[in-house]
C-alpha atoms as a PDB file:
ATOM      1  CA  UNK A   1     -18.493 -24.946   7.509  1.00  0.00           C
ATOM      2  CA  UNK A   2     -15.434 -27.663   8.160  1.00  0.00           C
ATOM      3  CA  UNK A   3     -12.380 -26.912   6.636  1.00  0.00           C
ATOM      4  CA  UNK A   4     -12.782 -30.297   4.634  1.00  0.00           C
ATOM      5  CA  UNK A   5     -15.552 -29.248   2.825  1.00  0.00           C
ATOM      6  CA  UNK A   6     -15.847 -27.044  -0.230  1.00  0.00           C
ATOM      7  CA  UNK A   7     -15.854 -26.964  -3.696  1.00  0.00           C
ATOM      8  CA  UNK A   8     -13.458 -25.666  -6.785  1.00  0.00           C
ATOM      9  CA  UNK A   9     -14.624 -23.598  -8.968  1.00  0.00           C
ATOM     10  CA  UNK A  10     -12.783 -21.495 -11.179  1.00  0.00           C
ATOM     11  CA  UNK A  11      -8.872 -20.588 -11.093  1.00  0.00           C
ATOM     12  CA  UNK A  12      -6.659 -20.381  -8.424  1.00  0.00           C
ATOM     13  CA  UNK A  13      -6.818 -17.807  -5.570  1.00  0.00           C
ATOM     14  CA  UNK A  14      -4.089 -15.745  -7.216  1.00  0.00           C
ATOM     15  CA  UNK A  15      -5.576 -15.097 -10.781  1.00  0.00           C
ATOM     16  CA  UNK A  16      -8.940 -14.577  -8.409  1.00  0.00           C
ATOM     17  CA  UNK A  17      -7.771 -12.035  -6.520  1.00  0.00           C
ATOM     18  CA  UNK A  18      -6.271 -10.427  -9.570  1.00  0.00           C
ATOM     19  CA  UNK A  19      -9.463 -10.489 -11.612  1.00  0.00           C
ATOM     20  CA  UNK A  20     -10.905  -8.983  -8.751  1.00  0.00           C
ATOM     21  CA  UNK A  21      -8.098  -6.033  -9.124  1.00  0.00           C
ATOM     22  CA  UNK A  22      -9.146  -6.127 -13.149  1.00  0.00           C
ATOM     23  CA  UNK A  23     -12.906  -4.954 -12.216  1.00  0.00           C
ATOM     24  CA  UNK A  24     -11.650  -2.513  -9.548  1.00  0.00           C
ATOM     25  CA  UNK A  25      -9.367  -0.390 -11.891  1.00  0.00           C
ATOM     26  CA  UNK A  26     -11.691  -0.959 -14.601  1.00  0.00           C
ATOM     27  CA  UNK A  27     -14.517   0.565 -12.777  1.00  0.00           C
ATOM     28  CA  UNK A  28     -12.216   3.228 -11.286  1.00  0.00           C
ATOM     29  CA  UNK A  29     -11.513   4.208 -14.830  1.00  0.00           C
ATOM     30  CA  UNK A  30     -14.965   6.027 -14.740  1.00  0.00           C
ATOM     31  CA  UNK A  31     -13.784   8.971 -13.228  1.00  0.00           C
ATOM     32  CA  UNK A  32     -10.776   9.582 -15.265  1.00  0.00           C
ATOM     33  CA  UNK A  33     -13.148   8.916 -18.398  1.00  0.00           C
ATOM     34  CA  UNK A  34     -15.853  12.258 -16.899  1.00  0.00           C
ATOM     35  CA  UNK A  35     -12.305  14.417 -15.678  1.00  0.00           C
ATOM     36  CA  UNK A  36     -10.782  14.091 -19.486  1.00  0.00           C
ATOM     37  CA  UNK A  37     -13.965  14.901 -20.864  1.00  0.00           C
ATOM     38  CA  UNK A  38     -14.631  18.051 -18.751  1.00  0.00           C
ATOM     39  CA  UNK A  39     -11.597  18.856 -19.556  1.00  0.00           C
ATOM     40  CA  UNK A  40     -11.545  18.796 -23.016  1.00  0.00           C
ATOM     41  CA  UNK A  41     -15.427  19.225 -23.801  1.00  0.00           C
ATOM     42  CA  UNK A  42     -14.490  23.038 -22.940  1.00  0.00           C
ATOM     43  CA  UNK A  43     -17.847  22.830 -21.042  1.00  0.00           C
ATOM     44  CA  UNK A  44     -18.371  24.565 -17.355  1.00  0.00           C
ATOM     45  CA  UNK A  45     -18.053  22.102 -14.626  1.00  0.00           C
ATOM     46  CA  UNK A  46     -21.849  22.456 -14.023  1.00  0.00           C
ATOM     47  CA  UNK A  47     -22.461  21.943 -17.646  1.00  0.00           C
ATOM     48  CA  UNK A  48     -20.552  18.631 -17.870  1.00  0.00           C
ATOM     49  CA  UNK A  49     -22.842  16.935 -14.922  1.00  0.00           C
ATOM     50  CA  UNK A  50     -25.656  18.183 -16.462  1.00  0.00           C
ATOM     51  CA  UNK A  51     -24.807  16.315 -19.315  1.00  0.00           C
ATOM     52  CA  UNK A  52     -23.723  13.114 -18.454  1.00  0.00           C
ATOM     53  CA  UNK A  53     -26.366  13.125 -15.728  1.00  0.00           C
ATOM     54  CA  UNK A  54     -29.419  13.886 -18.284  1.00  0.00           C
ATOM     55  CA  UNK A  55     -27.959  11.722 -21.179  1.00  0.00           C
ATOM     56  CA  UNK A  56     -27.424   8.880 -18.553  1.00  0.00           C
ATOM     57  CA  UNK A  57     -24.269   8.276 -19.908  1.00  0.00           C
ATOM     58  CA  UNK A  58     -21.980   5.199 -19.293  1.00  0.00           C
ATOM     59  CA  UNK A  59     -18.755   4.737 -20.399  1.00  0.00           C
ATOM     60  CA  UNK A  60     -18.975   3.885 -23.890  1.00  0.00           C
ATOM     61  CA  UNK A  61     -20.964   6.708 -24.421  1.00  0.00           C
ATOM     62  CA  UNK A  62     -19.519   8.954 -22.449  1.00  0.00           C
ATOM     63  CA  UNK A  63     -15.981   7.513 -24.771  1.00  0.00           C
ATOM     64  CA  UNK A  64     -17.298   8.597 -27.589  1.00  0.00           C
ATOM     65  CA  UNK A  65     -18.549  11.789 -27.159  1.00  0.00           C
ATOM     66  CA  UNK A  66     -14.913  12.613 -25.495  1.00  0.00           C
ATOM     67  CA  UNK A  67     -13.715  11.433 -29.289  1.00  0.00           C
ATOM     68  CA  UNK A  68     -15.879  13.683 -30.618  1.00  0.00           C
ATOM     69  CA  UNK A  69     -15.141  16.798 -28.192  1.00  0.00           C
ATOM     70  CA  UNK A  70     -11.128  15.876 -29.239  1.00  0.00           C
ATOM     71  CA  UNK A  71     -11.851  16.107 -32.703  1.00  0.00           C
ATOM     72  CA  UNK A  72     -13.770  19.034 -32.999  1.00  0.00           C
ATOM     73  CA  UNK A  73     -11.434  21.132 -30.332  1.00  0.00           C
ATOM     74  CA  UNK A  74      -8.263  20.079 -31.838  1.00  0.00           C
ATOM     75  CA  UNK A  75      -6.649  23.565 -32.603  1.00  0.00           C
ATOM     76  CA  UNK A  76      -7.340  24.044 -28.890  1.00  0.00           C
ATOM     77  CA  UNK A  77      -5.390  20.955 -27.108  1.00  0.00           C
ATOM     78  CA  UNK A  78      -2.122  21.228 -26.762  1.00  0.00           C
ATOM     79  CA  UNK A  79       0.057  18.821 -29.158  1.00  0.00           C
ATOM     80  CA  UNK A  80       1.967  16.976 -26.991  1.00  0.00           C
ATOM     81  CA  UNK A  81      -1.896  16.092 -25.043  1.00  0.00           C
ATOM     82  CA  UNK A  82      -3.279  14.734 -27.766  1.00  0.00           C
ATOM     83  CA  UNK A  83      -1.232  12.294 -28.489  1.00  0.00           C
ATOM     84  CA  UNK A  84      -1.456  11.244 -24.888  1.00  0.00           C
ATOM     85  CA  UNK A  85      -5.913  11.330 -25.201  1.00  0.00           C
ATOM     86  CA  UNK A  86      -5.625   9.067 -28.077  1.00  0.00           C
ATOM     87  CA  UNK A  87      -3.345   6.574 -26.768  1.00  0.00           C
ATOM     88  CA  UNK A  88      -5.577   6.517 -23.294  1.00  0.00           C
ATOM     89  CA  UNK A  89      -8.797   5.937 -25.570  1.00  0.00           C
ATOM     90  CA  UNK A  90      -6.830   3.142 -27.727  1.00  0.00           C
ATOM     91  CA  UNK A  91      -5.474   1.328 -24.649  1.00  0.00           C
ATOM     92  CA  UNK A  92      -8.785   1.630 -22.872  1.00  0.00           C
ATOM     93  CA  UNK A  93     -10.730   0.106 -25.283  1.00  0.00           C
ATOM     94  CA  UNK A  94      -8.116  -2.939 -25.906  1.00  0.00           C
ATOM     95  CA  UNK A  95      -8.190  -3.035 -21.831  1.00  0.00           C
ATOM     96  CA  UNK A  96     -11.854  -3.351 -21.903  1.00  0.00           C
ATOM     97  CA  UNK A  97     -12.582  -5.606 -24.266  1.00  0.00           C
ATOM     98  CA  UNK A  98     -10.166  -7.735 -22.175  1.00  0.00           C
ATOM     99  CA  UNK A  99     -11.851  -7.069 -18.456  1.00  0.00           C
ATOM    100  CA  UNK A 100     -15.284  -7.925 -20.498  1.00  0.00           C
ATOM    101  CA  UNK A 101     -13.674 -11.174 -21.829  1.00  0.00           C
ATOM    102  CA  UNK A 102     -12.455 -11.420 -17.949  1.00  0.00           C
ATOM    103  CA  UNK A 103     -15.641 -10.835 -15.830  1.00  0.00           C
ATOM    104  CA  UNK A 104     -18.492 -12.404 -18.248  1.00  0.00           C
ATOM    105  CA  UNK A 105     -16.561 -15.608 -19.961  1.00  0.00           C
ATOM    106  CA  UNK A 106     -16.957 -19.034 -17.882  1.00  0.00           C
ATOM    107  CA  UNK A 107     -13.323 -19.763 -16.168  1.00  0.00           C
ATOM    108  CA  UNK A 108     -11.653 -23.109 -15.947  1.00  0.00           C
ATOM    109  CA  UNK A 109      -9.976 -24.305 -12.982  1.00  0.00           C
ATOM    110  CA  UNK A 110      -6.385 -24.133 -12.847  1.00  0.00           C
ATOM    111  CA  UNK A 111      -3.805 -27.259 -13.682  1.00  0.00           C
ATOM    112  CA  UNK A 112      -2.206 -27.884 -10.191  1.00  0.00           C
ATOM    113  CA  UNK A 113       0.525 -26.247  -9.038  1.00  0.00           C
ATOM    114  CA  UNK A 114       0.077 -23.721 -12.212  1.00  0.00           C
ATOM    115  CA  UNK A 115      -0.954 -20.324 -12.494  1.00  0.00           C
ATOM    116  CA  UNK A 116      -3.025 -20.123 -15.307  1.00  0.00           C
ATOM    117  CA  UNK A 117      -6.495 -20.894 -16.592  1.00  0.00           C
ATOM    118  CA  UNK A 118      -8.805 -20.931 -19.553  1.00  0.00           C
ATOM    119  CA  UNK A 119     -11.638 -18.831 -20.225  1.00  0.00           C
ATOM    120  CA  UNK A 120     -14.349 -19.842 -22.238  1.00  0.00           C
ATOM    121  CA  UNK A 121     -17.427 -17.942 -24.324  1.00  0.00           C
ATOM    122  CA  UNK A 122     -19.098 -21.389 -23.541  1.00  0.00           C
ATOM    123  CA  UNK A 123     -22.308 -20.024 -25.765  1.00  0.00           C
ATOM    124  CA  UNK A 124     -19.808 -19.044 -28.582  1.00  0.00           C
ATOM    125  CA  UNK A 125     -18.379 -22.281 -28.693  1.00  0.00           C
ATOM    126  CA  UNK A 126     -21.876 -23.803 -28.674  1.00  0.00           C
ATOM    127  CA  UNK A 127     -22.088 -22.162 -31.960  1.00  0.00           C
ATOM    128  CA  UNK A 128     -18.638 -23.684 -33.444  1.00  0.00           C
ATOM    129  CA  UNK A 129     -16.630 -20.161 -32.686  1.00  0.00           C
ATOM    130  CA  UNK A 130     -13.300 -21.581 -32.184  1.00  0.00           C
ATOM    131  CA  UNK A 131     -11.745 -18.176 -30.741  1.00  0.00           C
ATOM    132  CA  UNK A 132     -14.253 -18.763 -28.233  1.00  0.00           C
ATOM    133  CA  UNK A 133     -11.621 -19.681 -25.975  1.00  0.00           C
ATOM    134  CA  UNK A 134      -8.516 -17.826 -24.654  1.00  0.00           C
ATOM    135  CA  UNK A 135      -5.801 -18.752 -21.972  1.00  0.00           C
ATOM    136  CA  UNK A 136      -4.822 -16.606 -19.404  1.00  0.00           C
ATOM    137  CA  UNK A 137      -2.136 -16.426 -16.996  1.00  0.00           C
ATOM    138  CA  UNK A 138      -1.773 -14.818 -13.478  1.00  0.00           C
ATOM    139  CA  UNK A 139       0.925 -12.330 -14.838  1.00  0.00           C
ATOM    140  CA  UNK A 140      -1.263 -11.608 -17.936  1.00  0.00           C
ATOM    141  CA  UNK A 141      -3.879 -10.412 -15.322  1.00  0.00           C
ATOM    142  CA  UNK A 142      -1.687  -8.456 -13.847  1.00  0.00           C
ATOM    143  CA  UNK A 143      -0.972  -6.478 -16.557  1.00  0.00           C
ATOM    144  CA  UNK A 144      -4.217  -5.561 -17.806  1.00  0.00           C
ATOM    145  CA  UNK A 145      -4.915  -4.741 -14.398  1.00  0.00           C
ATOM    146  CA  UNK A 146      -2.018  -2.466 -14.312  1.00  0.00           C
ATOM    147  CA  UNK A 147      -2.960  -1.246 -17.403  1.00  0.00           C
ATOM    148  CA  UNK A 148      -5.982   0.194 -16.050  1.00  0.00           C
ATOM    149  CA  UNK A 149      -4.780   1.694 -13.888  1.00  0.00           C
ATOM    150  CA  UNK A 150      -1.791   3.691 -15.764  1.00  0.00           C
ATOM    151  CA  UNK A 151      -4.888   4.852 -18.209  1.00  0.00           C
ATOM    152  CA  UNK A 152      -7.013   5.528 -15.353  1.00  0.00           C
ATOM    153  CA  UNK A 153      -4.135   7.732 -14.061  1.00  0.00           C
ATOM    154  CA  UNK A 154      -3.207   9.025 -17.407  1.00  0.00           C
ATOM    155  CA  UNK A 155      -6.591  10.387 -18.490  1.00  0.00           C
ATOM    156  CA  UNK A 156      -6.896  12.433 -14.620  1.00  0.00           C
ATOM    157  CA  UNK A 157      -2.951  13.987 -15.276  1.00  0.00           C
ATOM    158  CA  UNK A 158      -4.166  14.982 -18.715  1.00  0.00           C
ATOM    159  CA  UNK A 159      -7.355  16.642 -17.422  1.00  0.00           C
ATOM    160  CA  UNK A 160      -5.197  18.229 -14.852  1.00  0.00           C
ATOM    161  CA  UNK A 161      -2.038  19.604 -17.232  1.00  0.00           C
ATOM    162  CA  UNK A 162      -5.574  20.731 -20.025  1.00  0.00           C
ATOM    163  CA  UNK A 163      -5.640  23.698 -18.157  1.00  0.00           C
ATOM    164  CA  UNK A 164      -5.450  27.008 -19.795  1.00  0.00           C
ATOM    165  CA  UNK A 165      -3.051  28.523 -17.429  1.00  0.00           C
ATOM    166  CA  UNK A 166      -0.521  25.326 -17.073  1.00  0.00           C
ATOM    167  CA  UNK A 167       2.262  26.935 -18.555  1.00  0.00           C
ATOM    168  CA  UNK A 168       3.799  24.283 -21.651  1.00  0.00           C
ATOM    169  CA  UNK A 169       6.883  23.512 -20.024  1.00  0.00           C
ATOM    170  CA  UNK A 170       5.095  22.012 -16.723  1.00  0.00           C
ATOM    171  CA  UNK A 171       2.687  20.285 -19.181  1.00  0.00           C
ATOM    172  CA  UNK A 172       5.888  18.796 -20.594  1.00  0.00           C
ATOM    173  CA  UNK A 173       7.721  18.173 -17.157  1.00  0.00           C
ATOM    174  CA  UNK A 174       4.952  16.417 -16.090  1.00  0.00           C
ATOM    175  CA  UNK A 175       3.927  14.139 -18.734  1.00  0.00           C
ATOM    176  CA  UNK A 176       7.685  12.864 -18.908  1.00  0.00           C
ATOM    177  CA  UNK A 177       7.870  12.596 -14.794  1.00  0.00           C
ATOM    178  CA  UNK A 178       4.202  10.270 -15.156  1.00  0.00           C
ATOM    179  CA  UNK A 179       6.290   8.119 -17.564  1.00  0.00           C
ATOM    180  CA  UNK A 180       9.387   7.894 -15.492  1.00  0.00           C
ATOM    181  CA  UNK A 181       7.473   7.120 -12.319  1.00  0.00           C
ATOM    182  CA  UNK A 182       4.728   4.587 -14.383  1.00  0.00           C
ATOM    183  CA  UNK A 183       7.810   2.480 -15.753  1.00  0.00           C
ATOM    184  CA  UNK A 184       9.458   2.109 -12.082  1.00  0.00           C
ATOM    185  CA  UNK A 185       6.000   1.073 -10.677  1.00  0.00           C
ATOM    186  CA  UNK A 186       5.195  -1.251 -13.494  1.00  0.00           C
ATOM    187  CA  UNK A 187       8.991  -2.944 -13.331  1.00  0.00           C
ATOM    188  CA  UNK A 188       8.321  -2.830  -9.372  1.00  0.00           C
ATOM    189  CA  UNK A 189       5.045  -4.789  -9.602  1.00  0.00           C
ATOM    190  CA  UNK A 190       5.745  -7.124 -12.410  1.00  0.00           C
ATOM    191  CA  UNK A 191       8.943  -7.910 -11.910  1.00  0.00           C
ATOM    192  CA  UNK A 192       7.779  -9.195  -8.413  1.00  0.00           C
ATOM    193  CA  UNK A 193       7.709 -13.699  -7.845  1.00  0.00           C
ATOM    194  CA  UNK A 194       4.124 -14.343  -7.311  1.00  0.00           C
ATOM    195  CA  UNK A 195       3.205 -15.263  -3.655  1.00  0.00           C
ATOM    196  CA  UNK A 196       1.688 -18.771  -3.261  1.00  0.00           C
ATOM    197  CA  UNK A 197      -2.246 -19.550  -3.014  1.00  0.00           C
ATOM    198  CA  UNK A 198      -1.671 -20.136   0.642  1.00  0.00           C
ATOM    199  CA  UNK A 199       0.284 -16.773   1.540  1.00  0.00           C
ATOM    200  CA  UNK A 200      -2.771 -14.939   0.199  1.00  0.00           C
ATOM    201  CA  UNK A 201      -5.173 -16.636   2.926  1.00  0.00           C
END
């Protein structure tokens, strides 16, 4: 097609190609989601596929019955681990509420020369909802995409350091070296100036 036709749709190539990034590490979240649950389930490898393969679980479900393998195998998770699995089940769920909000609400177009947009629950409105609408910028996106990925990464470490034979003080070491290296990567990526919609063509 010529290069003078098109149409705009939506907001501007930036907060695209970072809502694209928001359903990436949203979906990657999956398998950190089945590792923290084999992990903590205290079920065989081979018994946690069986599982989630016969129950056809998705990731709500598969959420909840990791809740309910925390609670009931508390006295066997190490303290300092279970703070960590309920602030990766917290933050996921605010995270996905927000990606959902993200992928399935009907996006404005951008004011020129800005880099932010509206999204709008354009059915909810229909119906008089007036927090049917909620403004996002490109640096919001970025976070919650960031944010998926830290509890993406979180939930695998945990899985990892819920071994029985990971002695407590590498459990400890490594927690507080994810949170030293998270905070440099997050200050790195955030703390970046946002490229212009034409250096990202």
């Amino acid at each position: 097609m010529n290069a003078q036709y098109g149409y705009l749709a939506g907001p501007s190539d930036a907060m695209k190609q970072e809502i694209g990034q928001v359903v990436i590490n949203h979906a990657l979240c999956d398998q950190g989601l089945y590792g923290l649950f084999a992990a903590i389930s205290g079920l065989k490898e081979s018994q946690s596929v069986v599982v989630t393969r016969s129950l056809k679980l998705k990731a709500g479900a598969l959420l909840d019955l990791l809740i309910a393998f925390r609670r009931s195998n508390e006295s066997l998770i190490y303290p300092a681990l279970l703070s960590r699995i309920d602030s990766c089940v917290a933050d996921y769920r605010k995270l996905s509420n927000a990606r959902n909000v993200i992928v399935h609400w009907h996006w404005g177009l951008s004011p020129e020369g800005e880099e932010s947009a509206t999204a709008t629950n354009f059915l909810s409105m229909n119906h008089g909802n007036a927090a049917g609408t909620q403004l996002f910028t490109l640096q919001a996106l970025k976070s919650i995409s960031l944010g998926l990925f830290h509890v993406n990464t979180l939930m695998m470490t945990i899985a990892a350091l819920s071994a029985p034979d990971v002695p407590s003080f590498v459990k400890e070491k490594a927690l507080e070296s994810f949170d030293d290296t998270y905070e440099r990567v997050k200050e790195a990526l955030l703390g970046l100036p946002d490229l212009p919609d034409e250096e990202l063509t």
